[in-house]
Every structure is written in structure tokens, then in C-alpha cells.
C-alpha atoms as a PDB file:
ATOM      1  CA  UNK A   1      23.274  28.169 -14.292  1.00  0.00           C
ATOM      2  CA  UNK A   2      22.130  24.631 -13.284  1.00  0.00           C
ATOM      3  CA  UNK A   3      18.920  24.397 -15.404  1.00  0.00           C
ATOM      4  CA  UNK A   4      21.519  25.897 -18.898  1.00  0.00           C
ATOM      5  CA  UNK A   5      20.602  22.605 -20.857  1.00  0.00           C
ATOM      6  CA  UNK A   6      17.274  21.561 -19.360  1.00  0.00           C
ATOM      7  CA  UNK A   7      14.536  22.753 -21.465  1.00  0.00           C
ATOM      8  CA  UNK A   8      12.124  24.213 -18.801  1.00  0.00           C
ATOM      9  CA  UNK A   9       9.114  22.092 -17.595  1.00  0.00           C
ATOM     10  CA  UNK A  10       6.575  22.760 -14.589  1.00  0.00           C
ATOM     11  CA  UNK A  11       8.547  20.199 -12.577  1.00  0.00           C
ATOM     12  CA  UNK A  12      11.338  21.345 -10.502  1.00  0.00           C
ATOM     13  CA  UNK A  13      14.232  19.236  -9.181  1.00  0.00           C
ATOM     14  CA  UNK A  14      15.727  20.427  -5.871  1.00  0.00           C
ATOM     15  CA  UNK A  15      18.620  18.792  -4.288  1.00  0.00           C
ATOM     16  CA  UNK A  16      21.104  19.221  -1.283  1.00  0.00           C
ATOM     17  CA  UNK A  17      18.037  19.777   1.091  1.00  0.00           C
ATOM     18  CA  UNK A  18      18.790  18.426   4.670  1.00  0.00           C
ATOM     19  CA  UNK A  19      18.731  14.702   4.845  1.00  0.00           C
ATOM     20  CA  UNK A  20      17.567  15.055   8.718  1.00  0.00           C
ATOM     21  CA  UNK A  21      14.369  16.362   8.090  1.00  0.00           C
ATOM     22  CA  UNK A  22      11.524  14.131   7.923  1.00  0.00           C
ATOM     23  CA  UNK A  23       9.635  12.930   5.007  1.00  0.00           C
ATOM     24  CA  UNK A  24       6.299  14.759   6.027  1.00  0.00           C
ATOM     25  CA  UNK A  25       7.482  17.631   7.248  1.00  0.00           C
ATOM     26  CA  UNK A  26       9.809  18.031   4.356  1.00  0.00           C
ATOM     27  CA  UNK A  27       6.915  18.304   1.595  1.00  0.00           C
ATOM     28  CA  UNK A  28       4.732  20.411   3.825  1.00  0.00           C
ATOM     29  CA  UNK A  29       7.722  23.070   3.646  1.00  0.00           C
ATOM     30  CA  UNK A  30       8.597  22.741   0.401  1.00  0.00           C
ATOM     31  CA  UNK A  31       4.762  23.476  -0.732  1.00  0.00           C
ATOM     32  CA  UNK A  32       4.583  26.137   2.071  1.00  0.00           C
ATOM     33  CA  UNK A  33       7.379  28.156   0.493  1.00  0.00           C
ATOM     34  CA  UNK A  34       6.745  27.529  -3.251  1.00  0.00           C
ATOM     35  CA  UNK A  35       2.923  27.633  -3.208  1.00  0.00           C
ATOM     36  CA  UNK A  36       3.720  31.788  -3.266  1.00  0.00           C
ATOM     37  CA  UNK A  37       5.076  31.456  -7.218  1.00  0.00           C
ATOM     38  CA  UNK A  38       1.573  29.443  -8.177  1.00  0.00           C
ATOM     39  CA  UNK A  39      -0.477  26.367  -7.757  1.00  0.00           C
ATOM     40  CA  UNK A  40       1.089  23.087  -7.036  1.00  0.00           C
ATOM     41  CA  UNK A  41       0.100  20.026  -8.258  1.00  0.00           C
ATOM     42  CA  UNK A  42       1.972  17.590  -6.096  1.00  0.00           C
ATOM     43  CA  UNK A  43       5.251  17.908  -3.994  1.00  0.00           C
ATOM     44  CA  UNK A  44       7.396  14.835  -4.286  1.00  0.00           C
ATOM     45  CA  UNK A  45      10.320  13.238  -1.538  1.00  0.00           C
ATOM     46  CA  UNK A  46      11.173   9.914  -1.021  1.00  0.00           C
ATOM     47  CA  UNK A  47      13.434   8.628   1.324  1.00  0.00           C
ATOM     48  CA  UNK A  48      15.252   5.711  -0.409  1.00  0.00           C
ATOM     49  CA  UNK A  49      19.019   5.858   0.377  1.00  0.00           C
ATOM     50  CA  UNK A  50      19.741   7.135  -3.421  1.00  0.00           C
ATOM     51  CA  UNK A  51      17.140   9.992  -3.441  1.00  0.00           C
ATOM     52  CA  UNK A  52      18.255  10.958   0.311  1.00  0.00           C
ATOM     53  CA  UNK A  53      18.050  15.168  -0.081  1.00  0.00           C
ATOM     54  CA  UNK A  54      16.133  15.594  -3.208  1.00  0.00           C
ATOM     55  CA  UNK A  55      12.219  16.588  -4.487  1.00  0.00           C
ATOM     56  CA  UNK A  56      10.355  17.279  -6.673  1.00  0.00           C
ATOM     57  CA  UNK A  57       7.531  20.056  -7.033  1.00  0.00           C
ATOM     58  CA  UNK A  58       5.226  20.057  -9.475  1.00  0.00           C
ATOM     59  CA  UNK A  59       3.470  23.765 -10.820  1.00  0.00           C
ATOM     60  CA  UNK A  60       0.618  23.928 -13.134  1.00  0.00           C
ATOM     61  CA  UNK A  61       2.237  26.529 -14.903  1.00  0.00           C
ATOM     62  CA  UNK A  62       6.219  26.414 -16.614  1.00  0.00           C
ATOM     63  CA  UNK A  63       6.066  30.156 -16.104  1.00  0.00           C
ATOM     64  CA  UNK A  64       5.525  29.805 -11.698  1.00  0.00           C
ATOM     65  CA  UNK A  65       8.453  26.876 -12.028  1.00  0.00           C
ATOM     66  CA  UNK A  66      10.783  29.677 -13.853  1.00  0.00           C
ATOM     67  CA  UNK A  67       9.877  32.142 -11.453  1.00  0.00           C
ATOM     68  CA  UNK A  68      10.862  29.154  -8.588  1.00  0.00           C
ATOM     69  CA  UNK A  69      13.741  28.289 -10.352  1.00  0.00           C
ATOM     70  CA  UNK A  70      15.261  31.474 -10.442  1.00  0.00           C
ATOM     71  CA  UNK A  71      14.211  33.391  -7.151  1.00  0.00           C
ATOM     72  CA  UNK A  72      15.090  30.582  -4.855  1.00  0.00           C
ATOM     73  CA  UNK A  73      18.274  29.768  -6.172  1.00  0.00           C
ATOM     74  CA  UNK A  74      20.314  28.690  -3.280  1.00  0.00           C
ATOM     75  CA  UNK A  75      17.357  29.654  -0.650  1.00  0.00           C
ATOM     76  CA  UNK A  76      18.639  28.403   2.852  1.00  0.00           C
ATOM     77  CA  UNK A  77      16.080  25.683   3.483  1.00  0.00           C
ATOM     78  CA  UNK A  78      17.014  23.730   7.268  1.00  0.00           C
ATOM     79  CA  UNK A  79      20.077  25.415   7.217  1.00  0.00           C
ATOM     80  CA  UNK A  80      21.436  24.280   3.448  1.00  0.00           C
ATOM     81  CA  UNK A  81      21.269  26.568  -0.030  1.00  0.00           C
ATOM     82  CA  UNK A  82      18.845  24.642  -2.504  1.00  0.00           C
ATOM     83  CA  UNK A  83      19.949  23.497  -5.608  1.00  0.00           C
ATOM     84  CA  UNK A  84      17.296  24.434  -8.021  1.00  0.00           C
ATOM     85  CA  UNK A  85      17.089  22.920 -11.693  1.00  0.00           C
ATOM     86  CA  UNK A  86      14.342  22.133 -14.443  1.00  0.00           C
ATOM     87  CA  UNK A  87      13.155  18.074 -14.279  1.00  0.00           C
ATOM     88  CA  UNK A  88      14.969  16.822 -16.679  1.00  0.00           C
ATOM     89  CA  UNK A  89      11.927  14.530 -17.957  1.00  0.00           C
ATOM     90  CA  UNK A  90       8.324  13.902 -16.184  1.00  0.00           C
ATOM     91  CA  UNK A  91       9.776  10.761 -15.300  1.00  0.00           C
ATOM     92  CA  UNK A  92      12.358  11.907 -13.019  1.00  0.00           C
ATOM     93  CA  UNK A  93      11.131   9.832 -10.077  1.00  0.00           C
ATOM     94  CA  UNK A  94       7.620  10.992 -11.152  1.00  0.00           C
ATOM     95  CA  UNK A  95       6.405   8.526 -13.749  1.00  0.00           C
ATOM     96  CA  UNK A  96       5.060   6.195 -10.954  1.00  0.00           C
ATOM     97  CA  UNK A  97       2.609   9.061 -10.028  1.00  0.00           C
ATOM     98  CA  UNK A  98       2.187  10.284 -13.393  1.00  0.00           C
ATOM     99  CA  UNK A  99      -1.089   8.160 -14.117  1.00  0.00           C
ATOM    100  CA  UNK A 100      -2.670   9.927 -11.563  1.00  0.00           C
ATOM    101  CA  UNK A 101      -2.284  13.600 -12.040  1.00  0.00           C
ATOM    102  CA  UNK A 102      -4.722  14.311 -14.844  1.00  0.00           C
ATOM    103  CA  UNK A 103      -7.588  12.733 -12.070  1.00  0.00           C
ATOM    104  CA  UNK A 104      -5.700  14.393  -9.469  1.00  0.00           C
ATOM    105  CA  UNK A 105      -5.652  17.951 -10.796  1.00  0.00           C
ATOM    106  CA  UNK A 106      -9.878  17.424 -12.001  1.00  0.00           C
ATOM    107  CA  UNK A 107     -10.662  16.531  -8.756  1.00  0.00           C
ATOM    108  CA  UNK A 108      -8.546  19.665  -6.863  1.00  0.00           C
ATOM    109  CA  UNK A 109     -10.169  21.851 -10.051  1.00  0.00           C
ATOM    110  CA  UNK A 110     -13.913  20.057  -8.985  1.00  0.00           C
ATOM    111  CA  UNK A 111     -13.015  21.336  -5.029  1.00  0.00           C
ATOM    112  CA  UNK A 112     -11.586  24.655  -5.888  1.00  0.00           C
ATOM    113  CA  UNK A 113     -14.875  25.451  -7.860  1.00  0.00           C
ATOM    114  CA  UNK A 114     -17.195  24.347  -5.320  1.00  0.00           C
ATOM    115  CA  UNK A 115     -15.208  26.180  -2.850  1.00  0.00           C
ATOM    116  CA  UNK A 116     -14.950  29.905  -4.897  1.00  0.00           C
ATOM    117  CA  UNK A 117     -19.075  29.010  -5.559  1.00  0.00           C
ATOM    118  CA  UNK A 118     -19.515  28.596  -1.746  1.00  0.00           C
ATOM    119  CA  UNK A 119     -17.447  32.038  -1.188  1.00  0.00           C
ATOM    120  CA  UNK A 120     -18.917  34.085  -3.594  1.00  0.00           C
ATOM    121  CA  UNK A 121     -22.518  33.071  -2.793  1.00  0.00           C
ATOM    122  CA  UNK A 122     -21.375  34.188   1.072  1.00  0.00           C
ATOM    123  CA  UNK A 123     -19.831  37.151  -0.419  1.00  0.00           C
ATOM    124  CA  UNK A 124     -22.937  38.520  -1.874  1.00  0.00           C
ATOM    125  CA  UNK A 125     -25.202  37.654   0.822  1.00  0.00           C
ATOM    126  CA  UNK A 126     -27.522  40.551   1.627  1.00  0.00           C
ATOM    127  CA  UNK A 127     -27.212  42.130   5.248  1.00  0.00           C
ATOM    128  CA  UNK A 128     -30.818  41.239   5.934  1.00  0.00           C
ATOM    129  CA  UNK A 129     -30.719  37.950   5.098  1.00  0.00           C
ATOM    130  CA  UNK A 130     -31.913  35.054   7.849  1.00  0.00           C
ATOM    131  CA  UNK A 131     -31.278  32.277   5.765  1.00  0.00           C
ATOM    132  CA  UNK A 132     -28.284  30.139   6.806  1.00  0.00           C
ATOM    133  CA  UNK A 133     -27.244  32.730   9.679  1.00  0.00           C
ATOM    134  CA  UNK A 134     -26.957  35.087   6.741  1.00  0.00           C
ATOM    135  CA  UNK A 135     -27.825  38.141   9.163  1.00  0.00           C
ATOM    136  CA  UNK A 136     -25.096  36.495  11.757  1.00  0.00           C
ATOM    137  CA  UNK A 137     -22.679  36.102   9.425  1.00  0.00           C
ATOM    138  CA  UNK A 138     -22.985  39.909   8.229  1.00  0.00           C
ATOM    139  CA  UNK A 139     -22.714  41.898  12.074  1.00  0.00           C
ATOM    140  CA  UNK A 140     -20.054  38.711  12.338  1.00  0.00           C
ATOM    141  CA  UNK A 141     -17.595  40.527   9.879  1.00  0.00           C
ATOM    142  CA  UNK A 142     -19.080  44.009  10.589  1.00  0.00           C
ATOM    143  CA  UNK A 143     -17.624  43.371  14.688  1.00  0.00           C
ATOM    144  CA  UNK A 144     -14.305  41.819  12.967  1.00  0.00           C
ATOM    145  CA  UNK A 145     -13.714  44.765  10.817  1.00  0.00           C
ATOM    146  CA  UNK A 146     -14.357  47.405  13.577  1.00  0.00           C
ATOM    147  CA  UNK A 147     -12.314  45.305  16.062  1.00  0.00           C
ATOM    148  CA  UNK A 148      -9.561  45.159  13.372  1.00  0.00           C
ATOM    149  CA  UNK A 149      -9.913  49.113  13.114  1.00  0.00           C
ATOM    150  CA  UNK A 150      -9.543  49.448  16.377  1.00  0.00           C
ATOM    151  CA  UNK A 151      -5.737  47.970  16.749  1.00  0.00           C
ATOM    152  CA  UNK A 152      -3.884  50.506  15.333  1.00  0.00           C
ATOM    153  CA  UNK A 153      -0.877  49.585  12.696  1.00  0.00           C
ATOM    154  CA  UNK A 154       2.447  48.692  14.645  1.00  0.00           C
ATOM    155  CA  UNK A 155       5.462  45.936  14.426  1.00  0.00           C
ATOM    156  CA  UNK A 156       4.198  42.619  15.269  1.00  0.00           C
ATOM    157  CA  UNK A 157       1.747  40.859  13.249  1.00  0.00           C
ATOM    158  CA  UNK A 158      -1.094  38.231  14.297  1.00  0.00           C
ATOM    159  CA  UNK A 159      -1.269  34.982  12.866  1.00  0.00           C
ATOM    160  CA  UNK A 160      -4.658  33.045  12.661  1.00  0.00           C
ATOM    161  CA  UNK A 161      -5.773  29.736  10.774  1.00  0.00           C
ATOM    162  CA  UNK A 162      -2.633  28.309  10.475  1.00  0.00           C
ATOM    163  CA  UNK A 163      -2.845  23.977  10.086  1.00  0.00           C
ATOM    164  CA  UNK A 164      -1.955  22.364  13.559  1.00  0.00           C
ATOM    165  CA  UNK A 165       1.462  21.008  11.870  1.00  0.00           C
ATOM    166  CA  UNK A 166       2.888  24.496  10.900  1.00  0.00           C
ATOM    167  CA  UNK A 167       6.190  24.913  12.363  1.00  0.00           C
ATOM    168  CA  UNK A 168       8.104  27.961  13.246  1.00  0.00           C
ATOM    169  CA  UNK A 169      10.363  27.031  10.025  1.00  0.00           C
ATOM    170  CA  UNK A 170       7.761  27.086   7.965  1.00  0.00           C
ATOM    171  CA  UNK A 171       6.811  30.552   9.054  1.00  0.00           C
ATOM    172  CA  UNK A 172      10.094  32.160   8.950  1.00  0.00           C
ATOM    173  CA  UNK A 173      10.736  30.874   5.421  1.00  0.00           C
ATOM    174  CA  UNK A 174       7.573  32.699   4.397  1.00  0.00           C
ATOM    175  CA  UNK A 175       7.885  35.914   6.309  1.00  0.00           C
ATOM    176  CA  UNK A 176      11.731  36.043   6.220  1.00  0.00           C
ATOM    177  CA  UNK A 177      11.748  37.382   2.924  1.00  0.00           C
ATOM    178  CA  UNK A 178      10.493  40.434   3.691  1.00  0.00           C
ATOM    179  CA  UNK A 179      12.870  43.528   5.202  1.00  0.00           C
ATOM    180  CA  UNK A 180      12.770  43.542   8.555  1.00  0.00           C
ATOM    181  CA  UNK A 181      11.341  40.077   9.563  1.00  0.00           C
ATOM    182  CA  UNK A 182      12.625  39.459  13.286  1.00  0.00           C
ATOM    183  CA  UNK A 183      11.080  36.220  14.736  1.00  0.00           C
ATOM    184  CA  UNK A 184       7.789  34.350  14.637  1.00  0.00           C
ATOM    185  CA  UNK A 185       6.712  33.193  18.113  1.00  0.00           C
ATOM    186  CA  UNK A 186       4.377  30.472  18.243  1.00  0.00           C
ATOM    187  CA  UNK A 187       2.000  29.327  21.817  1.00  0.00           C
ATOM    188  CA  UNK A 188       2.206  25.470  21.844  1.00  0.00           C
ATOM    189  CA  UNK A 189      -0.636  25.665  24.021  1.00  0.00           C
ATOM    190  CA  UNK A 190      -2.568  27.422  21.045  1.00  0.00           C
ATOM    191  CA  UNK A 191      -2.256  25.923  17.826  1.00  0.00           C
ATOM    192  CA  UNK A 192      -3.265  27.363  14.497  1.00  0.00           C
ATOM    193  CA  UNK A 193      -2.234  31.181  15.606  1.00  0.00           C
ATOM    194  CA  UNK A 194       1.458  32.644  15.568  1.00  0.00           C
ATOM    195  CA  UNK A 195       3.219  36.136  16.211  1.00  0.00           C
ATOM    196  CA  UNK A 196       6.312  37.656  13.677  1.00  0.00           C
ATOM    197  CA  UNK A 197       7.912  40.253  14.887  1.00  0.00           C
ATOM    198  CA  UNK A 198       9.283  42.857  12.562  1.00  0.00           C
ATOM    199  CA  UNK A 199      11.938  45.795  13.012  1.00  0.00           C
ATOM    200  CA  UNK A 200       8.923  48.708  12.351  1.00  0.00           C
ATOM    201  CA  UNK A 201       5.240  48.847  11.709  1.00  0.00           C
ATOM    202  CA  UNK A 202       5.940  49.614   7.828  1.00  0.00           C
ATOM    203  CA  UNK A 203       7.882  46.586   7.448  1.00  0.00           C
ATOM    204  CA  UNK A 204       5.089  44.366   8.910  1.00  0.00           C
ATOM    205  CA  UNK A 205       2.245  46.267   6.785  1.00  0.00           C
ATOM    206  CA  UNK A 206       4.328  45.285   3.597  1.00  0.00           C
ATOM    207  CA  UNK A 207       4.496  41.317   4.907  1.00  0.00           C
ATOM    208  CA  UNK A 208       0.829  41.504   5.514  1.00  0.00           C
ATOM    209  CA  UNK A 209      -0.453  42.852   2.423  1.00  0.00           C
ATOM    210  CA  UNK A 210       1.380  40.281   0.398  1.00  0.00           C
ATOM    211  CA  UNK A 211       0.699  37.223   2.659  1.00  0.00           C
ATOM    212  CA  UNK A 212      -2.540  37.968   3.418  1.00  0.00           C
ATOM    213  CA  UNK A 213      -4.745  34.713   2.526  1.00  0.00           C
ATOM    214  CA  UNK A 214      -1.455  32.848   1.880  1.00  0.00           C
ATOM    215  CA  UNK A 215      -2.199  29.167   1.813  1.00  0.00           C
ATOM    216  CA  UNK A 216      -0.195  27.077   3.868  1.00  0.00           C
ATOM    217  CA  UNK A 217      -2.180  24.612   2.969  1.00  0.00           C
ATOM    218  CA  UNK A 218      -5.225  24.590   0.384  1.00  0.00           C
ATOM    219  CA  UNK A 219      -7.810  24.699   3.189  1.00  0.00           C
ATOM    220  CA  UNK A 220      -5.959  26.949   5.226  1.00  0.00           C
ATOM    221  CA  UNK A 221      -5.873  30.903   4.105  1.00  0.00           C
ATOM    222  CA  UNK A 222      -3.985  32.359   6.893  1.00  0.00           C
ATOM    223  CA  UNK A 223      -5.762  35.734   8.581  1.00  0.00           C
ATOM    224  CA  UNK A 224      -3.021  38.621   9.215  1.00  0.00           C
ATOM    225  CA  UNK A 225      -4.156  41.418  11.761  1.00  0.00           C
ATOM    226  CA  UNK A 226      -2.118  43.661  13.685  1.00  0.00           C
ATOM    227  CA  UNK A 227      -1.156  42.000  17.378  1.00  0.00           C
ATOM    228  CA  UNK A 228      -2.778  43.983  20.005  1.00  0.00           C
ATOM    229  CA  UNK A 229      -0.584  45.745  22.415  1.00  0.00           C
END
């Protein structure tokens, strides 16, 4: 195994990833794809001549960078298997940003707890209330709910909320893990909102249950319904 001698850390170290693929693009599908094995600190690629096909993802946790390590050994990532192994120190290209993740992960941990706060206080919002559309907002996901009822369970899956610079890669990374995963179809004249396809209705319940609320990124929980036929 790569990582034998590297005692396990929360950083990973990925090489042989497609040299073609652009800087940006490249960290917003490595954290699209390894934000499902737990929370990520920071994703890091440069694109100096000597670090040309490597990065660097950081967890919270050692146990979600085991879990990454060993489930996406030799993924096919732009058309290449990743090479997975521990960081073999925190300064493996990382020590410049080091400083600056203890302030980092306080204020994401500051955000997050506003943000649950704001949900839960919308959450347990009374039916009746007026107060900040409170009465809206409940026949608002009362119609939702009965509209989703109404779409009965079949093969192709309806993605909302997605960030303008999802790409269909991203998407098929994500959903191609589950049996049956055909294609995603996205409308360039729509952002934000995607179809995948899948081989039966069962197939696509399984990828929708799992994914639901999946963060491509942090403020964007993707919404999975049932396409309408």
C-alpha cells in the first residue's frame, strides 16, 4: 500500500491527477468528491512546474482521511487513477498556509453555528406565525412537499441548487458511484439545476437518499426530487 510507512494524518497527498485541468476547477473537484468522507478544511494545488499533478486535502478528522485514503484508491479522476497516500508531514507544501488554519477553521466553526442557529430557529417556526413570512414560509414547504408527492418515484433524478461552476465531471464523480448511474445532463441555459439518469427507479432512490443535501460547496446543499415525466 502507498501510505505502509506514513503514520496517518488528516492531510492527504494525491498525485498523478491530470496536469490539463485547471487550477480552480481542480480544487473545486477534489472537495466535491471528498467532502462525502467529512469536513474539509482546505483543498490545496499549485501549479509550479515541480508540483504539476499533485494536492493536498485537508479533513478535520484522521478517521474521514483513512476512509479517503482507502476508498478512493486509484479513483479515475479526468480520466487518470489517483494515487492516494498519508502527508508525510503538515509541511508537505502546507506549512505556508499552516498559520492560518486554526483562524480559518474558528471562523468556518463561527459560520456553521450561525447557520444551524438560523435553520433550526426556521425549523421550529410555528405554522401560524406572521413574523418574518413565517406563515409563507410554512404553505411554502407544505406546496413543495405535496408537489414532490405528486411525481411519482422513477429513473431520472432532479438536480437543484447546484453553484453556477459545477460541471458535468463533478456530477458524475459524485453520482457515478452508485449502481446504475447513466449520465447527468446539464441545461447551459439554466444553471444551478442538472438531470442523472439511472438504469431503474430503485437505483436512483438509493443515489438520492445518500446525496440528498450533499454539499458541493458549503453554501450549496443540493435538492434531489424525482424529474417529472
Amino acid at each position: 500500500m502507498l501510505s505502509g510507512d506514513i503514520p496517518p494524518s488528516q492531510t492527504i497527498y494525491i498525485k498523478n491527477l491530470n496536469e490539463k485541468v485547471k487550477k480552480e476547477e481542480l480544487k473545486r473537484s477534489l472537495y466535491a468528491l471528498f467532502s462525502q468522507y467529512g469536513r474539509i478544511l482546505d483543498v490545496v494545488a499549485l501549479k509550479t512546474p515541480k508540483l504539476r499533478g499533485q494536492a493536498w486535502v485537508v479533513f478535520t478528522e484522521i478517521t474521514a482521511a483513512s476512509n479517503a485514503v482507502r476508498q478512493m484508491q486509484n479513483f479515475p479522476f479526468y480520466d487518470k487513477p489517483m494515487r492516494i497516500q498519508y502527508a508525510k508531514t503538515k509541511s508537505d507544501c502546507i506549512a505556508k498556509e499552516d498559520g492560518s488554519y486554526d483562524k480559518k477553521k474558528k471562523q468556518e466553526e463561527k459560520a456553521e453555528r450561525k447557520r444551524r442557529a438560523e435553520e433550526a430557529q426556521q425549523s421550529t417556526m410555528p405554522n401560524g406565525v406572521s413574523a418574518q413570512n413565517g406563515g409563507s414560509t410554512a404553505s411554502f414547504r407544505h406546496g413543495n412537499s405535496s408537489a414532490q408527492e405528486a411525481v411519482a418515484p422513477n429513473n431520472i433524478l432532479f438536480i437543484e441548487n447546484l453553484p453556477h461552476e459545477a460541471t458535468s465531471m463533478m456530477l458524475e464523480m459524485l453520482f457515478q458511484q452508485y449502481p446504475g448511474f447513466r449520465e447527468v445532463r446539464m441545461i447551459e441555459a439554466k444553471p444551478g439545476i442538472a438531470f442523472v439518469e439511472f438504469e431503474d427507479d430503485q437505483q436512483s432512490s438509493m443515489a438520492m437518499q445518500t446525496l440528498q443535501g450533499f454539499k458541493i460547496t458549503p453554501q450549496n446543499p443540493m435538492t434531489i426530487t424525482f424529474a417529472k415525466k
